[in-house]
Protein backbone atom coordinates (compact mmCIF):
# COMPACT_ATOMS: atom_id res chain seq x y z
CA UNK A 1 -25.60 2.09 -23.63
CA UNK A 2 -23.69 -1.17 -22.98
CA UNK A 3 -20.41 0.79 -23.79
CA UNK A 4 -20.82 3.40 -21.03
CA UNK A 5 -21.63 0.66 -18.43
CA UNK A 6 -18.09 -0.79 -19.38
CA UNK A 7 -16.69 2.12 -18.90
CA UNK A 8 -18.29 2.67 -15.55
CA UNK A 9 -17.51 -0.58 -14.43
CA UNK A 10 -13.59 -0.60 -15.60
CA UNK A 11 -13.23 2.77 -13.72
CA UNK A 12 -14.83 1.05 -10.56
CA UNK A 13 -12.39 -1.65 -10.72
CA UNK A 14 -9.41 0.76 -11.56
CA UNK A 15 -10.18 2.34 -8.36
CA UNK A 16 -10.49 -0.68 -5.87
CA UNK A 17 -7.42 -2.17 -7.61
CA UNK A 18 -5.85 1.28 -6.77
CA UNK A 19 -6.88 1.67 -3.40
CA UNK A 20 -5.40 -2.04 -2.25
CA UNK A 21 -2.25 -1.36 -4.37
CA UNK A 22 -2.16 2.08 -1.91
CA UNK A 23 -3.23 0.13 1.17
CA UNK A 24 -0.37 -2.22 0.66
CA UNK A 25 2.45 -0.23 -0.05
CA UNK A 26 1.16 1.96 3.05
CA UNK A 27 1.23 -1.19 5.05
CA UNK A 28 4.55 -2.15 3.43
CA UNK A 29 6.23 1.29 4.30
CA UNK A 30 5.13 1.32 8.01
CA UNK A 31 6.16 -2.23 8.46
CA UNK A 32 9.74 -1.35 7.46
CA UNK A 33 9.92 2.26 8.92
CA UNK A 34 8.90 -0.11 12.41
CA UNK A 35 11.23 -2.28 11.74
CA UNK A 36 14.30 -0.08 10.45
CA UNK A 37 13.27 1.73 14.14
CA UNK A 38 14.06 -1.61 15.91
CA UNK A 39 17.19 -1.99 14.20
CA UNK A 40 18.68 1.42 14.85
CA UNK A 41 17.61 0.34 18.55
CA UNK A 42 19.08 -2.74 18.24
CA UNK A 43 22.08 -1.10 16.82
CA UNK A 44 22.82 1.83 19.78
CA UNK A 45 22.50 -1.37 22.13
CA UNK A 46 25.21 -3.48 20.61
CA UNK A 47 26.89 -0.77 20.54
């Protein structure tokens, strides 16, 4: 019995762990294609 709760549990935590590892590399990759957008406009300004 004990041994399936462990189980159950571990896969609980394998799944939060892998949904804020997902969350943050989402919020990573819009946070640099934002900013590679304001550099590009930065860029055509300069020139």
């Amino acid at each position: 019995m004990i041994a399936k709760y462990d189980i159950v549990i571990y896969n609980l935590v394998l799944l939060l762990y892998i949904n804020e590892f997902r969350r943050i590399n989402l919020d990573y990759i819009l946070r640099k294609e934002v900013l590679g957008n304001e550099n590009s406009r930065l860029y055509k300004t300069n020139g």
